[in-house]
C-alpha atoms as a PDB file:
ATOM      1  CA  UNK A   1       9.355  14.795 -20.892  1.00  0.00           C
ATOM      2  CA  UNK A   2       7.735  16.132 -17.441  1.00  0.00           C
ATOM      3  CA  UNK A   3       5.684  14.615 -15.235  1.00  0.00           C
ATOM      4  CA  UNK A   4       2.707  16.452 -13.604  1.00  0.00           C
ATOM      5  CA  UNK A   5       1.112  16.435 -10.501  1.00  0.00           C
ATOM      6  CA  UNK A   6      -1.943  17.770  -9.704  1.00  0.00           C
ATOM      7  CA  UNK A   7      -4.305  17.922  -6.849  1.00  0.00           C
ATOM      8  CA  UNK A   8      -6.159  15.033  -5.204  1.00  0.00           C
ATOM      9  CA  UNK A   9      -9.783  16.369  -3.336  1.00  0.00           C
ATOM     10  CA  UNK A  10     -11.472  14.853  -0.735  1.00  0.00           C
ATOM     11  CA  UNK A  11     -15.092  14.119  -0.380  1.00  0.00           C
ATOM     12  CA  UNK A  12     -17.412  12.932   2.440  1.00  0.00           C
ATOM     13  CA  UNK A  13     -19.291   9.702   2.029  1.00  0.00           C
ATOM     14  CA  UNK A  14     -20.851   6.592   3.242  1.00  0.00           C
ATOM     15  CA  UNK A  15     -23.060   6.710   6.078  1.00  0.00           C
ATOM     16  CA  UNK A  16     -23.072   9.483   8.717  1.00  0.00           C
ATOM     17  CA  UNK A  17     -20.975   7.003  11.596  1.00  0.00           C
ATOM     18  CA  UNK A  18     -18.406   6.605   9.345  1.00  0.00           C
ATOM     19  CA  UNK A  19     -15.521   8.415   8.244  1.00  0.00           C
ATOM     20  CA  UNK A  20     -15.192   7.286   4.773  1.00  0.00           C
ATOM     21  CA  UNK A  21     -12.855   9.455   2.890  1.00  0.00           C
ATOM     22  CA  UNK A  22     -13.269   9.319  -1.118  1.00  0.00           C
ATOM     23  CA  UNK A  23     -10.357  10.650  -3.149  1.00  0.00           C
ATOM     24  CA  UNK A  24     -10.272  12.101  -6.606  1.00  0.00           C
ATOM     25  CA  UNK A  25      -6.232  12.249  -7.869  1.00  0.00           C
ATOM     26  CA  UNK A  26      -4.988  13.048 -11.259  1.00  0.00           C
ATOM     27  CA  UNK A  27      -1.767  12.390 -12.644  1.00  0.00           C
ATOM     28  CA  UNK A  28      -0.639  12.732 -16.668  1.00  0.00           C
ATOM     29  CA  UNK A  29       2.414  12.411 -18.447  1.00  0.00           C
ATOM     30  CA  UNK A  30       3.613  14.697 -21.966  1.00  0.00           C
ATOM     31  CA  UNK A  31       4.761  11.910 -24.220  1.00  0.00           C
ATOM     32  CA  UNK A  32       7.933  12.264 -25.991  1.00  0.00           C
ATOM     33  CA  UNK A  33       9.602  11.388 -29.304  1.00  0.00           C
ATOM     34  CA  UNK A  34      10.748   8.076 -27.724  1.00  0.00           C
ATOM     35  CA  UNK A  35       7.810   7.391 -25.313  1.00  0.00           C
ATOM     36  CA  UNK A  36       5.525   4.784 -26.076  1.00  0.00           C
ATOM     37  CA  UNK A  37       1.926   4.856 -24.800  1.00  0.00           C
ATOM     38  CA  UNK A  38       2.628   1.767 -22.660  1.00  0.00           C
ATOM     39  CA  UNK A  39       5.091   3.451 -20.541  1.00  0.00           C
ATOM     40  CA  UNK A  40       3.404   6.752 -20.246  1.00  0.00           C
ATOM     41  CA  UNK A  41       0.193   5.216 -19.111  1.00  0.00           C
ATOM     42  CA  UNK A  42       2.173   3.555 -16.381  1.00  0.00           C
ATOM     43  CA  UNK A  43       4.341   6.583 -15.555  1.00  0.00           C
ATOM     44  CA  UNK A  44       0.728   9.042 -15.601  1.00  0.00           C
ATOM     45  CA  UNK A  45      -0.230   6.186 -13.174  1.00  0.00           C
ATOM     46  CA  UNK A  46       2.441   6.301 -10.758  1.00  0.00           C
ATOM     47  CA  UNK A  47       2.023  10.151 -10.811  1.00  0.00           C
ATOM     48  CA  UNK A  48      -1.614   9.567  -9.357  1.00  0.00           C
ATOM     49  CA  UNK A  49      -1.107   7.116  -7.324  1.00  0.00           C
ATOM     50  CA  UNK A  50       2.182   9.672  -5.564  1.00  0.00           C
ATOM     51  CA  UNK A  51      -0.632  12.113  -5.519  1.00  0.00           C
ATOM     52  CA  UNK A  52      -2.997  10.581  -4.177  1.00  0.00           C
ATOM     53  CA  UNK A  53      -0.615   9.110  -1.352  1.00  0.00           C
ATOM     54  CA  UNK A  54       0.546  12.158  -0.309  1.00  0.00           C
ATOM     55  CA  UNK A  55      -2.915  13.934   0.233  1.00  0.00           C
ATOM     56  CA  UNK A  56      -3.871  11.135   2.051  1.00  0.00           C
ATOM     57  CA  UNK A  57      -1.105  11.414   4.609  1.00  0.00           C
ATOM     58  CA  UNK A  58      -1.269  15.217   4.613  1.00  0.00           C
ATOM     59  CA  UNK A  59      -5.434  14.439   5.891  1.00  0.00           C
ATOM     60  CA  UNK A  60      -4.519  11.562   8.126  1.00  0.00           C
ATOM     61  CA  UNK A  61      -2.309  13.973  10.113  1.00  0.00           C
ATOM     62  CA  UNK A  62      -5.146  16.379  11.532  1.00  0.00           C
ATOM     63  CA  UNK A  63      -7.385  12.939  11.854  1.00  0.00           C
ATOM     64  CA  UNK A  64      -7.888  13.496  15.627  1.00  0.00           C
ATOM     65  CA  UNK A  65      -7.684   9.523  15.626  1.00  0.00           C
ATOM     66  CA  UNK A  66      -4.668   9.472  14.172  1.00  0.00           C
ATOM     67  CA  UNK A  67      -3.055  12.539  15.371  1.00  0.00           C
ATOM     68  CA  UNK A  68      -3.642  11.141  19.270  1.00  0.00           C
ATOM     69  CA  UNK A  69      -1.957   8.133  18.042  1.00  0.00           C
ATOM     70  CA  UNK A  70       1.550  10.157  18.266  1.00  0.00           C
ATOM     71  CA  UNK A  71       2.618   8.595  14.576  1.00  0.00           C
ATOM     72  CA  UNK A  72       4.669  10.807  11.584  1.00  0.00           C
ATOM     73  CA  UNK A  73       3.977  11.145   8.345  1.00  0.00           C
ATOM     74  CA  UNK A  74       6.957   9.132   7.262  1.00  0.00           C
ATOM     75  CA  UNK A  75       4.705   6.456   8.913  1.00  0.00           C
ATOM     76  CA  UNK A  76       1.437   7.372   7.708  1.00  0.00           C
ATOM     77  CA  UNK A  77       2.683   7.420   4.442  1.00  0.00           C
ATOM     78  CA  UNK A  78       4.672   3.694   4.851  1.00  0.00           C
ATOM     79  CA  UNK A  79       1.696   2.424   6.600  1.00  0.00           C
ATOM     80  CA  UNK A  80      -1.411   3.609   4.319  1.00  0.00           C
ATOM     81  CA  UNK A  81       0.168   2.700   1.044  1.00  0.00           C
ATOM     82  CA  UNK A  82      -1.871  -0.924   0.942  1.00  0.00           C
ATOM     83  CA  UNK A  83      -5.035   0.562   2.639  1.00  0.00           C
ATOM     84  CA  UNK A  84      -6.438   3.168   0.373  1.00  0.00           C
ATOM     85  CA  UNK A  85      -8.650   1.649  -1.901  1.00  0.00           C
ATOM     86  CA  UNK A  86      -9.294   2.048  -5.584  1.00  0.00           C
ATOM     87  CA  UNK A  87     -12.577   2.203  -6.629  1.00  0.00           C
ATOM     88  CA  UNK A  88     -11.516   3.358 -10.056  1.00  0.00           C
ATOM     89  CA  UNK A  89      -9.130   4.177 -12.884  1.00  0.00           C
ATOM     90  CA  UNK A  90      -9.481   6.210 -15.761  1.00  0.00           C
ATOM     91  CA  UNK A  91      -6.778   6.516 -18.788  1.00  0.00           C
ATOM     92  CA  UNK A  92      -7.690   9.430 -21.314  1.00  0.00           C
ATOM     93  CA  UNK A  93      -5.391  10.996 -24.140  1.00  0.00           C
ATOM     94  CA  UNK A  94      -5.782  14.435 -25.135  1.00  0.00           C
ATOM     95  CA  UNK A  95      -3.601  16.696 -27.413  1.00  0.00           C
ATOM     96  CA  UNK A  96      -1.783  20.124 -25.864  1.00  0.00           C
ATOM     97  CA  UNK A  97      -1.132  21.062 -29.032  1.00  0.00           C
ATOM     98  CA  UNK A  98       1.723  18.692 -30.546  1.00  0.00           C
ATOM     99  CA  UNK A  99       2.298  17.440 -27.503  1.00  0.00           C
ATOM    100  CA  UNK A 100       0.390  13.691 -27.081  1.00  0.00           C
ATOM    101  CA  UNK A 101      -0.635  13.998 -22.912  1.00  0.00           C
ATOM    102  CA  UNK A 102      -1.683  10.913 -21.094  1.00  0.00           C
ATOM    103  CA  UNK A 103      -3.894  11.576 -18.177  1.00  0.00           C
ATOM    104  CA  UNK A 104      -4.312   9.210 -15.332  1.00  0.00           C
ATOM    105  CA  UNK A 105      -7.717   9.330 -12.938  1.00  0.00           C
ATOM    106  CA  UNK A 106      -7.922   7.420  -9.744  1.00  0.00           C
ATOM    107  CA  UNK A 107     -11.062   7.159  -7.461  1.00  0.00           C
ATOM    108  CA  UNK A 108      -9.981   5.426  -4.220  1.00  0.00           C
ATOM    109  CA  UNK A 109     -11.516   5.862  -0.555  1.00  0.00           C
ATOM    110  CA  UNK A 110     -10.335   5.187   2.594  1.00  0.00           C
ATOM    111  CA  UNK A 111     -11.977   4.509   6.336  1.00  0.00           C
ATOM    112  CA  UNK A 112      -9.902   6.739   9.045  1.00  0.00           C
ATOM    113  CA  UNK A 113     -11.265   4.169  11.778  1.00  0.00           C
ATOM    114  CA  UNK A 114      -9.751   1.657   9.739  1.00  0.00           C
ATOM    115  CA  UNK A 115      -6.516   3.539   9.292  1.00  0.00           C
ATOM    116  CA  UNK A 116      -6.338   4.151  12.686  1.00  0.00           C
ATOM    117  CA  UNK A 117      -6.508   0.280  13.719  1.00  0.00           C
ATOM    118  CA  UNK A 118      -4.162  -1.072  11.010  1.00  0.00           C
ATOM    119  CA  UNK A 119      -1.268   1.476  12.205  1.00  0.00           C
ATOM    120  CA  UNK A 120      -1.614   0.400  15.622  1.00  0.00           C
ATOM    121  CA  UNK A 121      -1.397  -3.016  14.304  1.00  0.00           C
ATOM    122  CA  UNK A 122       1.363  -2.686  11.560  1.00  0.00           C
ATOM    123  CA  UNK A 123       3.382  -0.328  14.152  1.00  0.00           C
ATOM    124  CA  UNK A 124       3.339  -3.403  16.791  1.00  0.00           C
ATOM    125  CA  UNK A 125       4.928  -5.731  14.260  1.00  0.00           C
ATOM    126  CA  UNK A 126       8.139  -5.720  13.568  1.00  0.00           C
ATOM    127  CA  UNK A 127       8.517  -7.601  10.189  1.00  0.00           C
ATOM    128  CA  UNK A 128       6.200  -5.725   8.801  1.00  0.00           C
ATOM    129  CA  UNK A 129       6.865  -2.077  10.246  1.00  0.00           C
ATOM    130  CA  UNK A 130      10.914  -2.584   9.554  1.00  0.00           C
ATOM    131  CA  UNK A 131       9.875  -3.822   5.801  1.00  0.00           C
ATOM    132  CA  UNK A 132       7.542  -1.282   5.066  1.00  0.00           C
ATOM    133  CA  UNK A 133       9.661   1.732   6.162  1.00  0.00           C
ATOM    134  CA  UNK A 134      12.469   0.005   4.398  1.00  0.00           C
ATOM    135  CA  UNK A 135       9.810  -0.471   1.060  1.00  0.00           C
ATOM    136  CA  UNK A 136       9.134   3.376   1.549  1.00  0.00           C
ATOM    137  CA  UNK A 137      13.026   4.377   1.219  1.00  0.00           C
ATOM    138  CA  UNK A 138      13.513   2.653  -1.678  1.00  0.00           C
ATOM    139  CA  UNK A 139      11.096   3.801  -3.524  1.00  0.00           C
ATOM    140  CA  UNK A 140      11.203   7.808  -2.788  1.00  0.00           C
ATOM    141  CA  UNK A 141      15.149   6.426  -4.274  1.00  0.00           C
ATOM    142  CA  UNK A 142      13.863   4.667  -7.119  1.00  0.00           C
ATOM    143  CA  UNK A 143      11.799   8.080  -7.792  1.00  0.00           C
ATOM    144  CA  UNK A 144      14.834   9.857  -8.317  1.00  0.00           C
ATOM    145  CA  UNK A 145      16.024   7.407 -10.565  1.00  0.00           C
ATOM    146  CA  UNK A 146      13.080   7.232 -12.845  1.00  0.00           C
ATOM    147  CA  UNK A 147      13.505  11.114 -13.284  1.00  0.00           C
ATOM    148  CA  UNK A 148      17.394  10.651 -14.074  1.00  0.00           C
ATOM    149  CA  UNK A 149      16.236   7.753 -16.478  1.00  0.00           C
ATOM    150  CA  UNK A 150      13.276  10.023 -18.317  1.00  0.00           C
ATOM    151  CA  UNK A 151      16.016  12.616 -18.903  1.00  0.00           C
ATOM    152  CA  UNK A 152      18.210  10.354 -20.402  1.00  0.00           C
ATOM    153  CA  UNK A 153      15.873   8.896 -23.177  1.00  0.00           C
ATOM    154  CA  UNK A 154      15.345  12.591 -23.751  1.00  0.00           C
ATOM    155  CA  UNK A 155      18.638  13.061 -24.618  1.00  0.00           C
ATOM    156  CA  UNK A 156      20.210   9.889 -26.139  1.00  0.00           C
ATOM    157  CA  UNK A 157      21.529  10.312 -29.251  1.00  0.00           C
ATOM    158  CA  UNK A 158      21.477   6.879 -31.165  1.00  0.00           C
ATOM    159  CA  UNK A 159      19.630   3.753 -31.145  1.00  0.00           C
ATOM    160  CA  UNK A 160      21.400   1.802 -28.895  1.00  0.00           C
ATOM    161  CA  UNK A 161      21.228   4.523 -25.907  1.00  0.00           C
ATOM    162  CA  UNK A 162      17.426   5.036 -26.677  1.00  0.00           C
ATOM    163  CA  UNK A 163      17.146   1.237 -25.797  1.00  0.00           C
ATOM    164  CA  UNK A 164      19.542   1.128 -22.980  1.00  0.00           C
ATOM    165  CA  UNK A 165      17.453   4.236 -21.529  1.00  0.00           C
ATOM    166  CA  UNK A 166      13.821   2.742 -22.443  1.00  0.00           C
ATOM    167  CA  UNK A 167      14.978  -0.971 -20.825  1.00  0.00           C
ATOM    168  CA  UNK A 168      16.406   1.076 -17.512  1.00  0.00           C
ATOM    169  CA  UNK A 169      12.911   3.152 -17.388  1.00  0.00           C
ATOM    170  CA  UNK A 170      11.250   0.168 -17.757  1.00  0.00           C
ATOM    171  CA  UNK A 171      12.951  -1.994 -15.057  1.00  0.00           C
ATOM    172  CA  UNK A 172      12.625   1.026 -12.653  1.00  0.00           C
ATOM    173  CA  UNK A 173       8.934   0.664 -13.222  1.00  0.00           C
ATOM    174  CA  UNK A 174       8.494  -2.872 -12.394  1.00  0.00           C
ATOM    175  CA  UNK A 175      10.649  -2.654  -9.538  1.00  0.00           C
ATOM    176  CA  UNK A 176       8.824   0.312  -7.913  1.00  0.00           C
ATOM    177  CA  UNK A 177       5.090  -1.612  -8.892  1.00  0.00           C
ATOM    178  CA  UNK A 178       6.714  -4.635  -7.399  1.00  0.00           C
ATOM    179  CA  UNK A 179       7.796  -2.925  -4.325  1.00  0.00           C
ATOM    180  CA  UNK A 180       3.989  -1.431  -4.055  1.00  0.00           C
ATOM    181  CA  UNK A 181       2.577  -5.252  -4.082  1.00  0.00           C
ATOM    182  CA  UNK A 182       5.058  -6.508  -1.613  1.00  0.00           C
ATOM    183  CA  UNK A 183       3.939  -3.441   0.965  1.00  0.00           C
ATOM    184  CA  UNK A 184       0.310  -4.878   0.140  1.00  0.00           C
ATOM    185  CA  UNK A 185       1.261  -8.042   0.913  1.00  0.00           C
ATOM    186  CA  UNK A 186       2.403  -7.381   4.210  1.00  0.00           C
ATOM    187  CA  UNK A 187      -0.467  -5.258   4.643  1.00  0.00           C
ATOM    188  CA  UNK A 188      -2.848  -8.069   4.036  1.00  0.00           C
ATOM    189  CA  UNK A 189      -0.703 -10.347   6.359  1.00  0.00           C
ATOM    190  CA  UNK A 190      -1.114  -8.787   9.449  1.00  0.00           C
ATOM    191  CA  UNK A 191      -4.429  -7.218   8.803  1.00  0.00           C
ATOM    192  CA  UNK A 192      -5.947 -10.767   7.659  1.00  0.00           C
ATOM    193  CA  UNK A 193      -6.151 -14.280   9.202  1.00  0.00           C
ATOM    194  CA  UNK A 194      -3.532 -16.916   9.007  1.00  0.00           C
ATOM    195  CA  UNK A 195      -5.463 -18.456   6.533  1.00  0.00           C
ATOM    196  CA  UNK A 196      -4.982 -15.484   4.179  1.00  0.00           C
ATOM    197  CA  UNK A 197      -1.341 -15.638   2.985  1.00  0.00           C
ATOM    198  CA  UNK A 198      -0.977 -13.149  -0.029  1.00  0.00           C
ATOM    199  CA  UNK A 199       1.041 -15.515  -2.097  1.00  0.00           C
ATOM    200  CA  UNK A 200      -0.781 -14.480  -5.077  1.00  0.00           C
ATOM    201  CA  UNK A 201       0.939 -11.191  -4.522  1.00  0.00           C
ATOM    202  CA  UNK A 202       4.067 -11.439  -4.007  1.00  0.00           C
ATOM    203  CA  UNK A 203       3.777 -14.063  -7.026  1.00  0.00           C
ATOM    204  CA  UNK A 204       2.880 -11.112  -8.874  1.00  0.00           C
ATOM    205  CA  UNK A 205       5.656  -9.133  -7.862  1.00  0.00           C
ATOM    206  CA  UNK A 206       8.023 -12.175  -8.811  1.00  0.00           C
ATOM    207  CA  UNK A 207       7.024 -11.632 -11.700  1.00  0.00           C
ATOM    208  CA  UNK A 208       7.682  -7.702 -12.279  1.00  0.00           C
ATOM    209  CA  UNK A 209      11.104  -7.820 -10.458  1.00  0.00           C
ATOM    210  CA  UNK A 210      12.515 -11.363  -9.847  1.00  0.00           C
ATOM    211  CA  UNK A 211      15.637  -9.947  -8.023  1.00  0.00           C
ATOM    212  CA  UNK A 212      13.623  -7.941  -5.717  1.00  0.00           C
ATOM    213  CA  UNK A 213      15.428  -8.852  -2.236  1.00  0.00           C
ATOM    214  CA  UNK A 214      11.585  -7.581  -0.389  1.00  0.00           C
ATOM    215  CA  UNK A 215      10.376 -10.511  -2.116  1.00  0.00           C
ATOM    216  CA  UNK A 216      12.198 -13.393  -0.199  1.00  0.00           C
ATOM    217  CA  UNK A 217      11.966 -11.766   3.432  1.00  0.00           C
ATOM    218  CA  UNK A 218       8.284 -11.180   2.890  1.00  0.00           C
ATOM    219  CA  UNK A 219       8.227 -14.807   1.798  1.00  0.00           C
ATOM    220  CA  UNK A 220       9.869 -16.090   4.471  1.00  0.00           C
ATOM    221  CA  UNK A 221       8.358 -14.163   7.195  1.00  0.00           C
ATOM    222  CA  UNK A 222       4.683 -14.900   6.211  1.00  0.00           C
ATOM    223  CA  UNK A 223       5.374 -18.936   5.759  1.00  0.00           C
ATOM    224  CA  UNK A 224       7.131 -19.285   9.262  1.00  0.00           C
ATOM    225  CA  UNK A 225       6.090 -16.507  11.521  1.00  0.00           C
ATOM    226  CA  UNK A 226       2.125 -16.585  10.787  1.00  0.00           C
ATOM    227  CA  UNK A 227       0.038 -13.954  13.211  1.00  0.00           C
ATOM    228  CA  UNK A 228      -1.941 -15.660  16.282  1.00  0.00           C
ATOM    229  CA  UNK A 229      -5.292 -16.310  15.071  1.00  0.00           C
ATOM    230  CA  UNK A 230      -7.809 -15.610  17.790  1.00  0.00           C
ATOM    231  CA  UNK A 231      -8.722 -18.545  20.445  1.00  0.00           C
ATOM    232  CA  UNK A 232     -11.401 -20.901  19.058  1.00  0.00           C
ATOM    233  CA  UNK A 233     -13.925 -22.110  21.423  1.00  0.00           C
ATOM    234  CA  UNK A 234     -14.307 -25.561  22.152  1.00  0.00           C
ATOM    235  CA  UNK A 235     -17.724 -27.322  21.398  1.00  0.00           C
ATOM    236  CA  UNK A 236     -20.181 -28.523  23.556  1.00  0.00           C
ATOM    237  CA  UNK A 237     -19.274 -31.526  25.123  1.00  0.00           C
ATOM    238  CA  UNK A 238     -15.607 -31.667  23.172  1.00  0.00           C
ATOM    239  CA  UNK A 239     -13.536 -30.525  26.556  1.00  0.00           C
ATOM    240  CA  UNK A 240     -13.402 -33.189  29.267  1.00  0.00           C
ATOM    241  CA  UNK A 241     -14.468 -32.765  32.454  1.00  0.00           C
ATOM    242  CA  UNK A 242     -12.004 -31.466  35.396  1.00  0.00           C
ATOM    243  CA  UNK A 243     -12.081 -30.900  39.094  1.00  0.00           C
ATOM    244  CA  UNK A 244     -12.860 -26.825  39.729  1.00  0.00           C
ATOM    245  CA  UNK A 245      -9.757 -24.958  40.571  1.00  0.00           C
ATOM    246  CA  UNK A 246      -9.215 -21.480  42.223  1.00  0.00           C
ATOM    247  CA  UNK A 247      -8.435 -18.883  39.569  1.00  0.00           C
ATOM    248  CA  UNK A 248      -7.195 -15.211  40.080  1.00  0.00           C
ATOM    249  CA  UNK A 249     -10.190 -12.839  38.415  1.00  0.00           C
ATOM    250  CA  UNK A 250      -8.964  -9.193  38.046  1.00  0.00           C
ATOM    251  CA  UNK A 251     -10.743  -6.976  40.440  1.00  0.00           C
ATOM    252  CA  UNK A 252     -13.820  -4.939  40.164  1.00  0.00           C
ATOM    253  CA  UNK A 253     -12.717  -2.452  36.963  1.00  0.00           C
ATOM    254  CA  UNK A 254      -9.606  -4.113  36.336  1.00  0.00           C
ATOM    255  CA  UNK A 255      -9.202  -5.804  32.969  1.00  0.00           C
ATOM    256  CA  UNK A 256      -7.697  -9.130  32.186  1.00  0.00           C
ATOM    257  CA  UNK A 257      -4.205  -9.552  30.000  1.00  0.00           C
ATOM    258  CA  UNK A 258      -3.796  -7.426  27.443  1.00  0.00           C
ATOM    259  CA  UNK A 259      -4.395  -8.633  23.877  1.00  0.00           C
ATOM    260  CA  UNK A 260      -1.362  -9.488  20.892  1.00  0.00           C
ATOM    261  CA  UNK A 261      -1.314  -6.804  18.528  1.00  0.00           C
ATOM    262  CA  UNK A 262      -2.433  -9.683  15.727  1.00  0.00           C
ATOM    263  CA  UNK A 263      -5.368 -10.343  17.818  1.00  0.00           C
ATOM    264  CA  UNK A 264      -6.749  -6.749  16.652  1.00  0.00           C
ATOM    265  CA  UNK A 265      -9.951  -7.134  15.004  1.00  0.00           C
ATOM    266  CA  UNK A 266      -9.904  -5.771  11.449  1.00  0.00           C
ATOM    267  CA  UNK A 267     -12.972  -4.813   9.963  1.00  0.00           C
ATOM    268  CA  UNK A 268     -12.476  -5.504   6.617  1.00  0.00           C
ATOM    269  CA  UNK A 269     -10.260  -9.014   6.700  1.00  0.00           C
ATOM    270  CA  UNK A 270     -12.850 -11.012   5.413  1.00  0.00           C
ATOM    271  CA  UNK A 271     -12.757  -9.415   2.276  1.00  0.00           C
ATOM    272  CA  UNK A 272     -10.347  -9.921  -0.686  1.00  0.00           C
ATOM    273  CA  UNK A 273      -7.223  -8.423  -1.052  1.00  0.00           C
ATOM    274  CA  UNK A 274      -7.355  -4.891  -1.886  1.00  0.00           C
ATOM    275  CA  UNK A 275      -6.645  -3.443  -4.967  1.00  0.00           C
ATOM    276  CA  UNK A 276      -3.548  -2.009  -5.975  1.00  0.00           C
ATOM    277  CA  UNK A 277      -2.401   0.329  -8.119  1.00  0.00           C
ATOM    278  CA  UNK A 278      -0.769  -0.435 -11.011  1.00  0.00           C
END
């Protein structure tokens, strides 16, 4: 069994202001004797979605944007991984002879201006920029593992190690999918209002990989530690009255106190939770 990667492209779109990046990535996966179709869609899948990761960090870098910004590509890459959007998935099957291949197409865009304000804002928190690194370790790890696991189903011998290899493949799978919904979640989090907790996320990745330890800090951090939503205005007639007081105004030029990172506008916040891929 070998897993391919191919190329992702990049094409201009949306309107002429905006630099709206639309990605085309491919992924497939040569099915084996003791494949089944479930797992190779998923593993033709993750092949993409590596794919299609990658190219988008490799862009990001000569962003000018995102270059001034001073960040790696270790951080583009932990950062990005709940901002790219897909738009689409495809899942085809073709024959290479005897060989059964399962092909994986992702359309997914991205907004560089918008990937330029959620690093600044991920960077400046530290849940969320210590979790997502850590996210981004473990899963270049569990990579590594999923190879060593698709070479031992190759090669087991009896039943009982064809199972054993096919459960540890499997559970490898869920943890890294699970591990790619609690990096959206955290994405969401700080990118969205208070009001916006992605429970229904992290739910999900309960659900792929109830042990996962990511799980229970992201839990924990987004119930008690909530971002600062911005100041609310009062309504007319709602404040009473006081006495006028002298108050320090910066200087001609100056600018008042600086804002909290979570007090970052995000342009797209008021949307719903982005897609992930699965």
């Amino acid at each position: 069994m070998v897993l391919y990667l191919a190329f992702a492209s990049f094409l201009a779109s949306g309107p002429a202001f905006a630099d709206v990046r639309v990605v085309n990535a491919h992924g497939e996966h040569r099915m084996g004797d003791r494949d089944t179709k479930e797992d190779a869609v998923r593993l033709a899948t993750e092949t993409a979605k590596r794919n299609a990761l990658e190219q988008v960090a490799t862009y990001l870098e000569s962003v000018t944007v995102v270059r001034d910004m001073d960040v790696t590509k270790d951080e583009i890459r932990s950062y990005t991984a709940g901002l790219v959007i897909v738009l689409n998935q495809q899942i085809s099957t073709v024959l290479d002879g005897d060989v059964v291949v399962i092909k994986a197409d992702l359309l997914a865009q991205m907004d560089t201006d918008e990937v330029a304000r959620a690093i600044t804002a991920l960077r400046e928190n530290e849940d969320a920029r210590v979790q997502l690194a850590a996210l981004k370790q473990e899963n270049e790890r569990l990579q590594e593992e999923l190879h060593a696991a698709n070479l031992t189903l190759s090669h087991a011998a009896t039943p009982e190690q064809v199972q054993q290899a096919a459960q540890k493949r499997k559970e490898i799978l869920n943890r890294v999918q699970s591990n790619a919904m609690v990096s959206q979640a955290w994405t969401n989090w700080v990118l969205a209002s208070p009001a916006g907790i992605p429970q229904a996320l992290l739910n999900s990745a309960i659900g792929l990989a109830p042990s996962n330890p990511h799980i229970a800090i992201a839990q924990q951090a987004i119930t008690y530690r909530q971002p600062h939503a911005p100041p609310v205005p009062p309504r007319p007639g709602s404040r009473p009255g006081r006495m006028p007081t002298h108050e320090l105004v910066p200087p001609p030029g100056g600018s008042g106190a600086p804002r909290t990172p979570n007090e970052i506008i995000h342009g797209g916040s008021s949307r719903s939770p982005r897609p992930q891929y699965r």
